[in-house]
C-alpha atoms as a PDB file:
ATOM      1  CA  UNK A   1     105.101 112.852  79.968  1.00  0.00           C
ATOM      2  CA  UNK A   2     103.695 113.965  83.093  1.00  0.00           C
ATOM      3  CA  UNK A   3     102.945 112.533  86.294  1.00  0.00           C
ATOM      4  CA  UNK A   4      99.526 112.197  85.157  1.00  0.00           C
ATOM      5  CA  UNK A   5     100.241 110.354  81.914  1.00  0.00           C
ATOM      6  CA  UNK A   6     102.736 108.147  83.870  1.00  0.00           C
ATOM      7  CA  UNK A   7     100.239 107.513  86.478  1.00  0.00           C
ATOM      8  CA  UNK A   8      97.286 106.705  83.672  1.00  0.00           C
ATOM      9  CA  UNK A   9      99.483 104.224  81.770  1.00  0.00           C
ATOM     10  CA  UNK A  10     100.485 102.496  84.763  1.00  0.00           C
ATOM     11  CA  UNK A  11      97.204 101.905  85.784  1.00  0.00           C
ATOM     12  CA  UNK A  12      96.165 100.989  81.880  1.00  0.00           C
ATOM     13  CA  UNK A  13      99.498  98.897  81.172  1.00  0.00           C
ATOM     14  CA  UNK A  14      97.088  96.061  83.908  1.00  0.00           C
ATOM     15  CA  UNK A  15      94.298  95.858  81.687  1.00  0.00           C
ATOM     16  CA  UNK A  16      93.057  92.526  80.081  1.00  0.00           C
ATOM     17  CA  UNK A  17      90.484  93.729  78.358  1.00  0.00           C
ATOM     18  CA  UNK A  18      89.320  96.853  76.157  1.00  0.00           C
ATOM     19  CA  UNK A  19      86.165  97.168  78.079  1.00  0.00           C
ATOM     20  CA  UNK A  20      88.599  97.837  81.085  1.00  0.00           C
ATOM     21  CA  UNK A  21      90.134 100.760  79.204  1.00  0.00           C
ATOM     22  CA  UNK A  22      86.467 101.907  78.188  1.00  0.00           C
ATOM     23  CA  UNK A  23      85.671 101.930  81.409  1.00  0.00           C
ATOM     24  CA  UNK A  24      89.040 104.162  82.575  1.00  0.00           C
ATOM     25  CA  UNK A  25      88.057 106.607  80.134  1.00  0.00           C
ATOM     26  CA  UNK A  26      84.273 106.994  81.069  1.00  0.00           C
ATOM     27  CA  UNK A  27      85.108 106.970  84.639  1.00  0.00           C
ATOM     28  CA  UNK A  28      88.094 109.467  84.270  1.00  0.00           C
ATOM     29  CA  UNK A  29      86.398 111.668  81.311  1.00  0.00           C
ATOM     30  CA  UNK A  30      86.443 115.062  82.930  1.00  0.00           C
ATOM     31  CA  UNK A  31      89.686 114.703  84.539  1.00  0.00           C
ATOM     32  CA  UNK A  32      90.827 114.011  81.355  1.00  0.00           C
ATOM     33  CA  UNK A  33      89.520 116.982  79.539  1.00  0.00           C
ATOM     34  CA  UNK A  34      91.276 119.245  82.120  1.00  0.00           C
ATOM     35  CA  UNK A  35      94.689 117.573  81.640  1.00  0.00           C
ATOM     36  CA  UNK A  36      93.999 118.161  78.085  1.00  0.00           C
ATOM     37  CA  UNK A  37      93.070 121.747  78.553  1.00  0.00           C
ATOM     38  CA  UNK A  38      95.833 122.032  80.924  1.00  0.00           C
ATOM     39  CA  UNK A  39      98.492 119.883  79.273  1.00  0.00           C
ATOM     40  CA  UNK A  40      98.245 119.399  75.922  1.00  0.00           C
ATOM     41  CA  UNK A  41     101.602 117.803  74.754  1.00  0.00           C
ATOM     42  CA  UNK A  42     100.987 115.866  77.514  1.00  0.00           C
ATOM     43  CA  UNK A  43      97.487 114.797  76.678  1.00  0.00           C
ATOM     44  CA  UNK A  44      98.495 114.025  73.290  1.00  0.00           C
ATOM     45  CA  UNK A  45     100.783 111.958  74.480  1.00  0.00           C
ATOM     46  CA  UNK A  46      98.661 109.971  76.655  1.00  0.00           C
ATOM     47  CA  UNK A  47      95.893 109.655  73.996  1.00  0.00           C
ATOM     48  CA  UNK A  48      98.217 108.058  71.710  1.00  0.00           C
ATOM     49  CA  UNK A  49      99.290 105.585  74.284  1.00  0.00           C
ATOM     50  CA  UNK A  50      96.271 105.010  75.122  1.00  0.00           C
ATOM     51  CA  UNK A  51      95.056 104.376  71.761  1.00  0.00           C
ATOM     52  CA  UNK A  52      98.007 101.771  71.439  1.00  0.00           C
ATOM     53  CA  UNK A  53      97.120 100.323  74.680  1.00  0.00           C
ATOM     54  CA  UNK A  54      93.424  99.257  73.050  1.00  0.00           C
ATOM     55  CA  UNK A  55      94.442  98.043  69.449  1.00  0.00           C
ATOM     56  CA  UNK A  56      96.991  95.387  71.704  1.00  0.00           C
ATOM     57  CA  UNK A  57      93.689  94.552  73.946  1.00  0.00           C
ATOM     58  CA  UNK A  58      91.295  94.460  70.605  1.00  0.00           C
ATOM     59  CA  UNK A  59      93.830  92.299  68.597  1.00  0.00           C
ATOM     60  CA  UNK A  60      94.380  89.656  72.001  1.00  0.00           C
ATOM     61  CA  UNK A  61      90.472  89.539  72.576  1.00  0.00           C
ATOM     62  CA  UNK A  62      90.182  88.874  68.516  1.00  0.00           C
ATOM     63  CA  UNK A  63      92.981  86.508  69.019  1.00  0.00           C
ATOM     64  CA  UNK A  64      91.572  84.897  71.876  1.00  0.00           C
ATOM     65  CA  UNK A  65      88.057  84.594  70.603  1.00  0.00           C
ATOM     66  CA  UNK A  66      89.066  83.130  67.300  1.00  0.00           C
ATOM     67  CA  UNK A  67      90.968  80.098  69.666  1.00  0.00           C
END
């Protein structure tokens, strides 16, 4: 991936919760839609990490709310 992506999932790879990441994406929405329209391998790429990135934070806040 690009520097972008790398840059993204560093930043994400912190996270503790998924409202974190929904926040990330709302705050970086345009930027994203450029990278997409720019890069779109790329973007894919980054969407599907991201996408991993919030099933691990939904399953540890179900985990952690059921405890």
């Amino acid at each position: 991936m690009g520097l972008i992506a790398d840059k993204a999932l560093e930043i994400v790879r912190d996270y503790q919760s998924p409202a974190q990441l929904d926040w990330f994406e709302s705050t970086n929405r345009e930027a994203l839609r450029d990278f997409w329209a720019r890069s779109p391998a790329d973007a894919l790429a980054l969407k599907k990490e991201l996408e991993g990135a919030r099933q691990k934070l939904q399953r540890a806040a179900t985990a952690g709310a059921a405890a």
